[in-house]
Protein backbone atom coordinates (compact mmCIF):
# COMPACT_ATOMS: atom_id res chain seq x y z
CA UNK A 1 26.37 9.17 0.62
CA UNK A 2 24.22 6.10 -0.41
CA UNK A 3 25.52 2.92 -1.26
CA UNK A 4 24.40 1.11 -3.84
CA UNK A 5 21.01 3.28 -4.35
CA UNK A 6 20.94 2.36 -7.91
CA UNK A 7 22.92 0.02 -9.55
CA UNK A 8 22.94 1.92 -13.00
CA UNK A 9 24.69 4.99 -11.49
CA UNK A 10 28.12 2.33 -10.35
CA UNK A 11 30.79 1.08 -12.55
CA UNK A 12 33.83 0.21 -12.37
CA UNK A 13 36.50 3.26 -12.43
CA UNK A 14 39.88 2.68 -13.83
CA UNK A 15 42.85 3.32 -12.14
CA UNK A 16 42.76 5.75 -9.08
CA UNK A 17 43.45 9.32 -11.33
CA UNK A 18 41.94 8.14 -14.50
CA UNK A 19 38.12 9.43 -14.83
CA UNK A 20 35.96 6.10 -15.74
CA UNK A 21 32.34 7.21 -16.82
CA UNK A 22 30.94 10.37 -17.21
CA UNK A 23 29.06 12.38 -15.11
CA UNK A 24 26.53 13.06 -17.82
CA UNK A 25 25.58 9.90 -18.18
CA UNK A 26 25.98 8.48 -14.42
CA UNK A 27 24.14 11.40 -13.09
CA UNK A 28 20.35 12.19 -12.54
CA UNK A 29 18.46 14.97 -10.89
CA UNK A 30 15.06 15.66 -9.92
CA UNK A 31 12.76 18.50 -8.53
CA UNK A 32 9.59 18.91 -6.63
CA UNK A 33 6.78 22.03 -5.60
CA UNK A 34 5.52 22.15 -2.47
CA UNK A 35 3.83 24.87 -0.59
CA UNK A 36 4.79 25.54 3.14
CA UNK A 37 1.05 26.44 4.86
CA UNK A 38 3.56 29.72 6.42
CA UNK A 39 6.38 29.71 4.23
CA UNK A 40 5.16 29.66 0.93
CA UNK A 41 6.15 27.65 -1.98
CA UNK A 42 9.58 25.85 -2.41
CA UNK A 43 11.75 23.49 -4.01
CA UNK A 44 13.06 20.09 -3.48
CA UNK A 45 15.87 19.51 -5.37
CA UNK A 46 17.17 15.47 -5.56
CA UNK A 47 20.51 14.19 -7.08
CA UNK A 48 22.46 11.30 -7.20
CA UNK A 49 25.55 10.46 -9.17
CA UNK A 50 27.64 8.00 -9.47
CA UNK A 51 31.35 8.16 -7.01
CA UNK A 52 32.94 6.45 -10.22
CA UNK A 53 31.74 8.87 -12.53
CA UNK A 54 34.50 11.60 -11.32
CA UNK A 55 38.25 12.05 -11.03
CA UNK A 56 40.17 11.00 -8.30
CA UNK A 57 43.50 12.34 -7.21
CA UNK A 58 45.52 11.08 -4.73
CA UNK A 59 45.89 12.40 -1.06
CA UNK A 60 48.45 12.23 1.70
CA UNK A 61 49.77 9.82 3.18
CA UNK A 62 47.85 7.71 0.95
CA UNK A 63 44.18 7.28 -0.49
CA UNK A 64 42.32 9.24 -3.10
CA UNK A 65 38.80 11.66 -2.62
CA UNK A 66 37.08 13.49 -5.29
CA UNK A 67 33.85 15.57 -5.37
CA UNK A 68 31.75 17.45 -7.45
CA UNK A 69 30.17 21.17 -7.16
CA UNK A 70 26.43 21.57 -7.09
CA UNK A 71 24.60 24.96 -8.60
CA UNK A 72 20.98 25.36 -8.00
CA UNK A 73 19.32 28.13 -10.14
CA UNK A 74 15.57 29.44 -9.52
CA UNK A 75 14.93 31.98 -12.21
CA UNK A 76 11.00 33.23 -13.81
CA UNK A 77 12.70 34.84 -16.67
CA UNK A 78 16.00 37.23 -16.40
CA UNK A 79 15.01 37.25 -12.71
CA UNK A 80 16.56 34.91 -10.36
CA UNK A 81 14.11 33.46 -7.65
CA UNK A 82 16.47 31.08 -5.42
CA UNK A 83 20.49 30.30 -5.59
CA UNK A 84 22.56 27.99 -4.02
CA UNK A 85 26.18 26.70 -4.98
CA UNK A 86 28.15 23.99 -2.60
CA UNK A 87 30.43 21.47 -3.05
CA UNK A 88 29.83 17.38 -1.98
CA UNK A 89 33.30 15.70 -1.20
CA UNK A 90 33.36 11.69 -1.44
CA UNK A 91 34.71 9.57 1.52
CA UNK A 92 38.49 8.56 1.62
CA UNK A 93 38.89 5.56 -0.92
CA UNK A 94 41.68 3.19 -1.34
CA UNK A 95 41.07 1.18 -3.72
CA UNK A 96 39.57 3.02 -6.85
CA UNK A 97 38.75 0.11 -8.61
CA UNK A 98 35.82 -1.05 -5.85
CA UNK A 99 33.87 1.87 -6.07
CA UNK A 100 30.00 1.20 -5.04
CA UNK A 101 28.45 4.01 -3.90
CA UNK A 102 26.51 7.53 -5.07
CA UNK A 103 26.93 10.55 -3.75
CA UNK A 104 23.47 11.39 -2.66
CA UNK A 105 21.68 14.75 -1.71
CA UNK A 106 18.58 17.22 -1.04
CA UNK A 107 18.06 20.91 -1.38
CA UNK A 108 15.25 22.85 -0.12
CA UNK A 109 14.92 26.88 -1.59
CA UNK A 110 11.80 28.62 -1.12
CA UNK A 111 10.53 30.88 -3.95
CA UNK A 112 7.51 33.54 -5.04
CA UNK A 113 4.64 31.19 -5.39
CA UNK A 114 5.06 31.82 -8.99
CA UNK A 115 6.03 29.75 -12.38
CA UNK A 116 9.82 29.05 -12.48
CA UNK A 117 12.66 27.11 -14.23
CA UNK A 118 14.54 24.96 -12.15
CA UNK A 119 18.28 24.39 -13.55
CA UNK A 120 20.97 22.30 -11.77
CA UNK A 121 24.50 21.74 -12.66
CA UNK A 122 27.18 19.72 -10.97
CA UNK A 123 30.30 19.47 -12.25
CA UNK A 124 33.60 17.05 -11.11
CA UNK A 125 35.84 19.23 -9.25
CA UNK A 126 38.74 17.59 -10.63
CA UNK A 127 37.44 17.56 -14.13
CA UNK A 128 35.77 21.10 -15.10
CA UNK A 129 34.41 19.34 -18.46
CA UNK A 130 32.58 16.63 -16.68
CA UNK A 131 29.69 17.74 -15.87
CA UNK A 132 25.60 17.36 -15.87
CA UNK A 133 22.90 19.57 -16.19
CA UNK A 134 19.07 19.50 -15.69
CA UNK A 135 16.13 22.11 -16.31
CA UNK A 136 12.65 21.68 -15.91
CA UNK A 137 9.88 24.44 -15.95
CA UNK A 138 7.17 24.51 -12.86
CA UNK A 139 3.97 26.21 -12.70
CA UNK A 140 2.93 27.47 -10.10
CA UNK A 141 -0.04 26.93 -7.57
CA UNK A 142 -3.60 28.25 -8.07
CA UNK A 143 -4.68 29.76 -4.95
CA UNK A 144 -8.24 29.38 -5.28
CA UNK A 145 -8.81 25.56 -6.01
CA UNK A 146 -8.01 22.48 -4.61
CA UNK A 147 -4.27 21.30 -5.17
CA UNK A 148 -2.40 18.81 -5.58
CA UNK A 149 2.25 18.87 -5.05
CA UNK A 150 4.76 17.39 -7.31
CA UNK A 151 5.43 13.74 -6.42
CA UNK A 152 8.03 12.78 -4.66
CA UNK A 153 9.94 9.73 -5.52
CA UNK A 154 11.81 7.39 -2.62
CA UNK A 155 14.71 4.91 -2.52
CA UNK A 156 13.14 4.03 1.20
CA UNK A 157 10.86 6.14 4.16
CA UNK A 158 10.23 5.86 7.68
CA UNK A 159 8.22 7.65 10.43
CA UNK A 160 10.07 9.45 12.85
CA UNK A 161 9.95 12.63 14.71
CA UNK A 162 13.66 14.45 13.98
CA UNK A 163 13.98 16.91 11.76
CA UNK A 164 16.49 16.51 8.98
CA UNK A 165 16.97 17.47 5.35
CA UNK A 166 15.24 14.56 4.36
CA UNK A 167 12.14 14.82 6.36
CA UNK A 168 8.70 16.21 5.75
CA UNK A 169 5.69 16.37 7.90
CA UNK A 170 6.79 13.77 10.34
CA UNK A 171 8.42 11.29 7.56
CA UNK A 172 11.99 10.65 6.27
CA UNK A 173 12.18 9.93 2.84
CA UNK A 174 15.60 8.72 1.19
CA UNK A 175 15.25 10.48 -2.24
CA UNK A 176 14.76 8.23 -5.57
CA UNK A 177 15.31 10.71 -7.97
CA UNK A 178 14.33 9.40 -11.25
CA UNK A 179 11.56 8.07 -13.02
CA UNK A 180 12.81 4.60 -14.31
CA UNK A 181 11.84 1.82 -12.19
CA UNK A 182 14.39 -1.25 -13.10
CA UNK A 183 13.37 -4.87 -12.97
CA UNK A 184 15.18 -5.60 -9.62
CA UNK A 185 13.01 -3.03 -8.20
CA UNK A 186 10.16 -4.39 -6.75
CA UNK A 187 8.03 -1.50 -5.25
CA UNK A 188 7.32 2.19 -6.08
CA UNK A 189 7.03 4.62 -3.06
CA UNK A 190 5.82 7.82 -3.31
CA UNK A 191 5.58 11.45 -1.30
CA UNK A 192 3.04 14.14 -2.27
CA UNK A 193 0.54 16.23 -0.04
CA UNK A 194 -2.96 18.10 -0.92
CA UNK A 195 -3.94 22.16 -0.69
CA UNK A 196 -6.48 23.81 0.20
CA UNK A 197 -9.49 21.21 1.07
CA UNK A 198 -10.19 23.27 4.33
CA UNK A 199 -11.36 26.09 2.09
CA UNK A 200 -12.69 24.44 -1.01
CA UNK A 201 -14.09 21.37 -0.18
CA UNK A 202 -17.61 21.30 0.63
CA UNK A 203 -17.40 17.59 2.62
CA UNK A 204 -16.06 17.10 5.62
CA UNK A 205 -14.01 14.07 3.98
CA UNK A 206 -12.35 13.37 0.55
CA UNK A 207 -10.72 10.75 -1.42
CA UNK A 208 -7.67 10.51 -2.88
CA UNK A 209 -6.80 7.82 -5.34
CA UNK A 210 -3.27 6.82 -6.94
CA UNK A 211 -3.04 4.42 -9.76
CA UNK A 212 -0.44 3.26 -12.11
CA UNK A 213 -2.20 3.71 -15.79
CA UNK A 214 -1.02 2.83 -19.11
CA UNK A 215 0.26 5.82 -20.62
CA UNK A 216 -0.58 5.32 -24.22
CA UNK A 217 -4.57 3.39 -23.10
CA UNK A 218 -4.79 4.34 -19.81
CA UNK A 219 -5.58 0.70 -18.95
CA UNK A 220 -5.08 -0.14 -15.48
CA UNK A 221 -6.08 -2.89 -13.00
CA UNK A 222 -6.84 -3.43 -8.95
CA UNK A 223 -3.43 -4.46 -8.38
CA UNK A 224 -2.09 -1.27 -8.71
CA UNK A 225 -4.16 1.14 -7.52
CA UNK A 226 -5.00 2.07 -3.88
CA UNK A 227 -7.15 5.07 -1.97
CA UNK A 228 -7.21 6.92 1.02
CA UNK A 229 -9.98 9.02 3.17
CA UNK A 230 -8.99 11.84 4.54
CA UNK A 231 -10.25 14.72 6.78
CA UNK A 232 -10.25 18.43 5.14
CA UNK A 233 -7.57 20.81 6.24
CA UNK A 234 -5.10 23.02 5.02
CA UNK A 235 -2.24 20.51 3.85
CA UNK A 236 -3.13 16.40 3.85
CA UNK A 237 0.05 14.29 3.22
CA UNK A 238 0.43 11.16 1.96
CA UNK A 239 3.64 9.22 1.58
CA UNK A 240 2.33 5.68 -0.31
CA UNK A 241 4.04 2.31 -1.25
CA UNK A 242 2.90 -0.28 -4.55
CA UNK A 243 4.21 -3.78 -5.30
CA UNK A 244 5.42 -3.36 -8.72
CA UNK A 245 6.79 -6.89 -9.22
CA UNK A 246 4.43 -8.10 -11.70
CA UNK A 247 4.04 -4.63 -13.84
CA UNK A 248 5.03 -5.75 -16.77
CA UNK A 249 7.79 -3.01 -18.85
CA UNK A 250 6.33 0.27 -20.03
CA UNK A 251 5.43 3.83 -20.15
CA UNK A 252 2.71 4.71 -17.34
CA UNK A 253 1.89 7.45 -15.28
CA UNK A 254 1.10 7.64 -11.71
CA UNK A 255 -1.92 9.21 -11.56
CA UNK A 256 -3.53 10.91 -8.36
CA UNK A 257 -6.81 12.41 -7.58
CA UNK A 258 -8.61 14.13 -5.43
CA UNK A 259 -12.69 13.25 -5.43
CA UNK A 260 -15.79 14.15 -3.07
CA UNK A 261 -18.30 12.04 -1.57
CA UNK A 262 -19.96 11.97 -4.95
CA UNK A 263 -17.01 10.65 -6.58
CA UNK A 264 -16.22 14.22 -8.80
CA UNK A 265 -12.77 14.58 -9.76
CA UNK A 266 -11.85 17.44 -7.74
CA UNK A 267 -8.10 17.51 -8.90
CA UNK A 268 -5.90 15.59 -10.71
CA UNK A 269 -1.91 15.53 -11.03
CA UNK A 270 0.05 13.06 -13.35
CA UNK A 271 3.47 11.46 -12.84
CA UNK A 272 5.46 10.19 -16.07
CA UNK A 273 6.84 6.39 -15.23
CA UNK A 274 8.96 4.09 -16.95
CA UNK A 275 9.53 0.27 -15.86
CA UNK A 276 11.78 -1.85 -17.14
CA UNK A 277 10.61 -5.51 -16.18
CA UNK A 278 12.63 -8.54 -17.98
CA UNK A 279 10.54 -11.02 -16.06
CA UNK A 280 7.38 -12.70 -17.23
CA UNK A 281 4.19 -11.39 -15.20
CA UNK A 282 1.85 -13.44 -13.73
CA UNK A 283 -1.50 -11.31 -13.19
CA UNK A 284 -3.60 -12.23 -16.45
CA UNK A 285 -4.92 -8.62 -15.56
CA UNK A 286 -1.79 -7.04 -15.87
CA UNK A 287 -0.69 -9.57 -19.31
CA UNK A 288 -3.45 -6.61 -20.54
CA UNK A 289 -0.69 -3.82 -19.67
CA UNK A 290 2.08 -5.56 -21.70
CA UNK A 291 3.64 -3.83 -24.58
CA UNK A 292 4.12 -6.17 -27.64
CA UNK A 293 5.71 -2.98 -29.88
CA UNK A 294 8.77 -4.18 -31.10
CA UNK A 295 9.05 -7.61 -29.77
CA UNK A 296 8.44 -10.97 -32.38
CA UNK A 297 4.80 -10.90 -31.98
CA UNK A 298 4.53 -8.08 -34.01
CA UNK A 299 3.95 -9.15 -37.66
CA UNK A 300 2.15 -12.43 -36.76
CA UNK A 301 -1.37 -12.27 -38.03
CA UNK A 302 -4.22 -13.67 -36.45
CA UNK A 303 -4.59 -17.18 -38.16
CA UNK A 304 -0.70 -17.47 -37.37
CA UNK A 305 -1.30 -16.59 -33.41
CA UNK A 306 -4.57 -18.80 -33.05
CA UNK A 307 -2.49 -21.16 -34.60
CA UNK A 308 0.72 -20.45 -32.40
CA UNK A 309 -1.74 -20.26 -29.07
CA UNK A 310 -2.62 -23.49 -29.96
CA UNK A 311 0.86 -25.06 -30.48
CA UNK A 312 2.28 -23.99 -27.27
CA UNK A 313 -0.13 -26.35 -25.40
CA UNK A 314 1.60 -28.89 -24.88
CA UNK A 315 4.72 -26.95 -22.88
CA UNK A 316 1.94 -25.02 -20.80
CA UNK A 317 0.80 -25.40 -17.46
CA UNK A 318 -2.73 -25.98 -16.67
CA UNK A 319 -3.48 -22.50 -16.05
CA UNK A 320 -2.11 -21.40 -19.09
CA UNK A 321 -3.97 -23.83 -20.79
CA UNK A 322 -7.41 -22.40 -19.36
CA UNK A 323 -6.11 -18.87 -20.55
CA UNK A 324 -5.58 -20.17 -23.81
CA UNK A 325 -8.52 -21.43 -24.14
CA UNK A 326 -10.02 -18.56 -22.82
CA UNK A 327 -8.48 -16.15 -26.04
CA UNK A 328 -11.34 -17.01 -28.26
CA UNK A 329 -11.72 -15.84 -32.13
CA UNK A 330 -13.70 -12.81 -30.38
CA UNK A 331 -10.23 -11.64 -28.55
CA UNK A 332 -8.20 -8.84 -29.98
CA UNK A 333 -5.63 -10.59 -31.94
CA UNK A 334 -3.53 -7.88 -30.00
CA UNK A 335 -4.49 -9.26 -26.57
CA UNK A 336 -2.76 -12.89 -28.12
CA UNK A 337 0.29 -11.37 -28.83
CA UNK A 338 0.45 -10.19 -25.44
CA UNK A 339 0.20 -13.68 -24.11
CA UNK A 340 2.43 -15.24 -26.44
CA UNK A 341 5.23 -12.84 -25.86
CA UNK A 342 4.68 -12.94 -21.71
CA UNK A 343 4.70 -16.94 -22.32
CA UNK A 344 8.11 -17.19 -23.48
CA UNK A 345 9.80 -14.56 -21.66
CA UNK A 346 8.90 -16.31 -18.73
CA UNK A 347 10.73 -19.59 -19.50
CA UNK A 348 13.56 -17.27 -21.33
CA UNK A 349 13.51 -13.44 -20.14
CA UNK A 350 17.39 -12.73 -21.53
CA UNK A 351 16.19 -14.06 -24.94
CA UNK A 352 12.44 -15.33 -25.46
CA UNK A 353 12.74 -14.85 -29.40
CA UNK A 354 15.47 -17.43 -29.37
CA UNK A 355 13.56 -19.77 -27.15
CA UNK A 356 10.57 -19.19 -29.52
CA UNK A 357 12.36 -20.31 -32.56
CA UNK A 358 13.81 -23.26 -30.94
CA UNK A 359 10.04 -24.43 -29.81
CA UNK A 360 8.89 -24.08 -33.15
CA UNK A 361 11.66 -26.09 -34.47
CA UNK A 362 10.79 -28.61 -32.13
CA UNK A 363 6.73 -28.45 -33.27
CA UNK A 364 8.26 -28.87 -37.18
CA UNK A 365 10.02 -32.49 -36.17
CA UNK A 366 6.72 -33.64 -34.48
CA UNK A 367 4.76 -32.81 -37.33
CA UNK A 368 6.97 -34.43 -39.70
CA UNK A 369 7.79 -37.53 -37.72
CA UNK A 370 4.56 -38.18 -36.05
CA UNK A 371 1.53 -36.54 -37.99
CA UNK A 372 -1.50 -38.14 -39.73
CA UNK A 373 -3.82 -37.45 -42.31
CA UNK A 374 -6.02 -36.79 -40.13
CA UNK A 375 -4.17 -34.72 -36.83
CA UNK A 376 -0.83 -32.73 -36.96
CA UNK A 377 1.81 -34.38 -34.86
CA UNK A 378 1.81 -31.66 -32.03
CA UNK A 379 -1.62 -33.02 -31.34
CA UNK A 380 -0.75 -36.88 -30.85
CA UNK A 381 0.18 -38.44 -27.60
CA UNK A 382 3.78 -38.68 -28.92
CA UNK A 383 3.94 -35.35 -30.11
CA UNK A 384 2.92 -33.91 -27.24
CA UNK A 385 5.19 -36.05 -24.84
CA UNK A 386 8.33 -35.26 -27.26
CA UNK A 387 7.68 -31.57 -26.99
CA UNK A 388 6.85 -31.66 -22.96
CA UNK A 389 9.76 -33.82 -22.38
CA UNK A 390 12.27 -33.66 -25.55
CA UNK A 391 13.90 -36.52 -27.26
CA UNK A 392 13.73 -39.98 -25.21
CA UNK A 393 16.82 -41.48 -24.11
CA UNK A 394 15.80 -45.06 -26.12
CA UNK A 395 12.85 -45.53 -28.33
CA UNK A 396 11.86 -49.58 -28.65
CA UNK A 397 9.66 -50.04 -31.51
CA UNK A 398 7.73 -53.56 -31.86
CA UNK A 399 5.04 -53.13 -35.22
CA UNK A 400 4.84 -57.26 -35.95
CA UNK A 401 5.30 -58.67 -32.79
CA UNK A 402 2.64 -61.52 -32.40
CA UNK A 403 0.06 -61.34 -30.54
CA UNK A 404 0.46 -57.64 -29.84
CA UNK A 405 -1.27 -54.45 -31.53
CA UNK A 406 2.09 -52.45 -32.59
CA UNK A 407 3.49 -50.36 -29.79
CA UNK A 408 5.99 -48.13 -28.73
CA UNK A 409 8.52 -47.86 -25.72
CA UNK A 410 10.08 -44.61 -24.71
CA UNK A 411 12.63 -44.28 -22.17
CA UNK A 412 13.89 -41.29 -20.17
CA UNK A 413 16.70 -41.20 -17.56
CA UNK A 414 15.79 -37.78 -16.15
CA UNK A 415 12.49 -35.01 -17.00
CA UNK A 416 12.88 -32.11 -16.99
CA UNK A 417 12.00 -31.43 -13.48
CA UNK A 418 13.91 -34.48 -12.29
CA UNK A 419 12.29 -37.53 -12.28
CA UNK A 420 14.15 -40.57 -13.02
CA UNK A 421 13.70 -43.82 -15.36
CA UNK A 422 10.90 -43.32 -16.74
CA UNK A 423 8.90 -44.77 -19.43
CA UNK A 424 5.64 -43.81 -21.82
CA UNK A 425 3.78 -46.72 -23.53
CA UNK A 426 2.17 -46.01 -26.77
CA UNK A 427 0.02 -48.27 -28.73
CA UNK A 428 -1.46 -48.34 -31.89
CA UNK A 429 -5.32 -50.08 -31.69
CA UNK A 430 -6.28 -49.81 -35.18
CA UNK A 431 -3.02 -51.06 -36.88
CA UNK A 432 -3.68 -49.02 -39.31
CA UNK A 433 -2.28 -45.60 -38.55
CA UNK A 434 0.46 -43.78 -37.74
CA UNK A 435 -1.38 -41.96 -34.53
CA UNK A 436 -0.05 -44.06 -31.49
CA UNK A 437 -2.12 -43.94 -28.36
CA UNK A 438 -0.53 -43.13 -24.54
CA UNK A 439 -1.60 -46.27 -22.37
CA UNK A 440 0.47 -46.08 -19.34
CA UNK A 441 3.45 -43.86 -17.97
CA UNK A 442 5.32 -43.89 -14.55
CA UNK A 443 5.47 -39.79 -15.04
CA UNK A 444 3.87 -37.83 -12.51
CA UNK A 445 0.45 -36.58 -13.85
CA UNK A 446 0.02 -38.67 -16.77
CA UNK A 447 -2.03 -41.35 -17.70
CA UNK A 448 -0.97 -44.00 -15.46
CA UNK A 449 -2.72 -48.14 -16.06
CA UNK A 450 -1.01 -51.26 -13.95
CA UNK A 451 -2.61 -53.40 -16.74
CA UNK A 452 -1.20 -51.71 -19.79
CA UNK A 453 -0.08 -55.23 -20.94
CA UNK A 454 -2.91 -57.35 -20.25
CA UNK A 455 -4.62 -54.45 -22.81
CA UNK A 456 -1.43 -54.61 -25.41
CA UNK A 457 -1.84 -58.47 -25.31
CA UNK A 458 -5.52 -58.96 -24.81
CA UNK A 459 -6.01 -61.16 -28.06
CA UNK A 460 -3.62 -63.54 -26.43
CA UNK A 461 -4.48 -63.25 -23.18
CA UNK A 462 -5.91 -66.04 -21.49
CA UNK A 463 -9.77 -65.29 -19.68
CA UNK A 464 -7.73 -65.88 -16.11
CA UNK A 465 -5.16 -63.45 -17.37
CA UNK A 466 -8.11 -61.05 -18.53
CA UNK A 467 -10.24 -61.25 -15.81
CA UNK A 468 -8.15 -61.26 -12.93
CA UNK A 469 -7.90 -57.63 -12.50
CA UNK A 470 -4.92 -57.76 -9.68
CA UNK A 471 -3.14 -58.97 -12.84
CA UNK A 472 -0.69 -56.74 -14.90
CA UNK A 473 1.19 -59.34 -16.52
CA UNK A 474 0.60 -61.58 -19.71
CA UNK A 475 2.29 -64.42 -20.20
CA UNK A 476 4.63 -64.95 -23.30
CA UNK A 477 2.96 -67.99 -24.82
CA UNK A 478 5.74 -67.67 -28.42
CA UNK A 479 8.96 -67.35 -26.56
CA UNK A 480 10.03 -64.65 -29.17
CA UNK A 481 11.50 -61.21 -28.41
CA UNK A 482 9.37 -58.54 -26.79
CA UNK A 483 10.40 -55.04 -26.54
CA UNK A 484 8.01 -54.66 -23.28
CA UNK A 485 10.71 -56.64 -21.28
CA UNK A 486 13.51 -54.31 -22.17
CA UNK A 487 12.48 -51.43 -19.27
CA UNK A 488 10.54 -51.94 -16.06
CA UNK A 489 8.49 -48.59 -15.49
């Protein structure tokens, strides 16, 4: 038994002798070749289902167990190769409702080093029509070439030197036996081992390499692929571990090869992959690996995403900035869809559309309240601070005051990320215009001037006021209203 190997496979069950889900679709299975150097080939066989997928009837004096039967079948055609059949009991439970755990196990047969089908069914003991089944066809090994086993998938491994059902070549593996790699997943570990260099390897040493590819490109970057050097001899394991935090959701497959010293592809084997990551990613390289299909991005042409791209500046950090800037005319229009969909999952991953749509409603207000004939409003100072920041808390607005160019106050009681009472200063030089200029902010990171004022009142100013330049005040020489003394910031 394995608790909590994977959160898909454990729901809730409903009352002790009622079945909850079913095994069919809380149930997965798996099965590897490898070739024993004495031996010969075998199987691995890997399953996992989930304890609340199965009946549960009640034992005495109290409690409830359950269990499911297991039927391994090896056949190459009508003839059968390998057969097991056993039954896997669950623990005692007592409360049927709390049920988080799998049942968990691992098969070895050995077989003719021939093709075969594997099929595996494993039905509830308490429930004959509950059940799962799995087939897969294998070929088998080619005895005069360098070769490469099925890979083996792990939940965890560790080095150690007893034998048990779960170790191989001096290594305990915990099976993982699917191919779907979730988004709280963070790594990918992986089991396989190499044939025959000893006899068909001209070098004394070889290379293999494992990468995660793209399976539709075949794109893939540094970050996820690794090598190792190894001696030539009969079997060469290799039992490997990836950070797959920041592969972004996908079809891939693991690819491994074998090369010589003149970097020849020797042998090659490939390992279907799916990963399901709601997160943004945060490897530019890997943005590349991102699947738009599907997602908003789709139908946007690629006047709408240069125009998009540009929009979104004012929300993004500095580095996305650069990598906006960076998506010239000359880049795929594909490549900016990529980025624009990555940008908003990552400041809404349950629902980036949504988030999207609410941005752009955002941009349309800006535009409306604060453009020009000459610059959309997203592009002013105040455009830009309303869609950074949102709505102020107060606006003060002063367009006659004497003496001063017309000017703006904004007010915030809290950012975004915190900050407290704090102010933006716009004015508008020209008089003129609608497109109000940023003097002077308390913010962190923006433009910040202690003489603001002296520069809003410099044709009143006196020359003392003007050139005294430890001054940031001007004197009010009308005695009328100014909106400047409403907010100290």
């Amino acid at each position: 038994m394995k608790k909590n190997l994977l959160a898909t496979l454990t729901f809730l069950l409903t009352i002790c002798v009622v079945r909850g889900q079913s095994l069919e679709t809380n149930t997965t299975a798996r099965a590897c070749m490898f070739l024993h150097p004495v031996e010969g080939a075998y199987f691995e066989v890997y399953l996992v289902a989930g304890a609340n997928a199965i009946k549960y009837v009640p034992t005495k004096p109290r409690g409830y167990t359950a269990g499911v039967d297991v039927q391994i079948t090896i056949t190459q055609g009508d003839k059968v190769l390998n057969f097991d059949k056993y039954r896997l009991n669950t623990p005692l439970v007592y409360d049927t409702t709390k049920i988080d755990f799998s049942i968990l196990d691992q098969k070895r047969l050995f077989v003719p080093n021939v093709s075969a089908v594997v099929e595996v069914i494993i039905t509830d003991i308490n429930d004959s029509l509950n059940s799962f089944n799995y087939t897969e066809v294998f070929s088998s090994f080619l005895k005069e070439n360098v070769q490469i086993s099925d890979v083996q998938f792990a939940d965890s491994y560790k080095m150690t030197s007893q034998e048990n059902t779960f170790t191989k070549n001096g290594v305990e593996l915990q099976p993982y036996p699917i191919n779907f790699f979730p988004s709280t997943r963070n790594n990918i570990i992986f089991y396989g081992e190499v044939y025959n260099a000893d006899k068909y390897m001209q070098d004394d040493q070889f290379m293999i390499t494992y990468a995660i590819r793209n399976a539709s490109t075949d794109e893939f970057n540094q970050e996820f692929y690794q090598y190792t050097k190894a001696d030539k001899q009969p079997v060469f394991s290799f039992v490997k571990e990836m950070d797959i935090t920041d592969l972004p959701g996908g079809n891939y497959n693991l690819v491994i090869e074998v090369r010589n010293k003149k970097n020849e592809l020797i042998a090659q084997k490939k390992v279907f992959i799916q990963r399901a990551n709601t997160g943004a990613i945060n490897s530019w390289e890997n943005i590349k690996m991102i699947n738009t299909s599907g997602t908003f991005t789709d139908a946007y042409s690629e006047e709408q995403l240069n125009y998009f791209l540009d929009i979104i500046k004012p929300v993004a950090t500095e580095s996305d900035r650069n990598l906006i800037e960076s998506l010239s005319a000359r880049v795929e229009p594909d490549m900016k869809k990529k980025f624009l969909y990555n940008f908003w999952v990552e400041r809404d991953p349950n629902d980036p559309y949504k988030k999207w749509l609410q941005y752009l409603e955002r941009v349309k207000e800006v535009n409306k309240s604060f453009g020009t004939p000459s610059r959309a409003g997203y592009k002013t100072d105040r455009g830009r601070v309303y869609l950074q920041y949102g709505q102020p808390y107060d606006i003060v607005s002063s367009v006659n005051e004497p003496g001063a160019y017309p000017y703006e106050i904004w007010y915030y009681t809290t950012l975004p990320d915190r900050q407290t009472n704090i102010g933006f200063a716009f004015y508008e030089p020209s008089m003129v215009s609608n497109d109000y200029i940023l003097m002077h902010s308390n913010a962190r990171g923006e433009l910040h001037d202690e003489r603001w004022k002296v520069k809003l009142y410099e044709n009143v100013a006196s020359p003392s006021e003007m050139l005294d330049f430890d001054n940031t005040e001007v004197e009010d020489k009308i005695g009328g209203y100014r909106a400047i003394d409403m907010y100290e910031f």
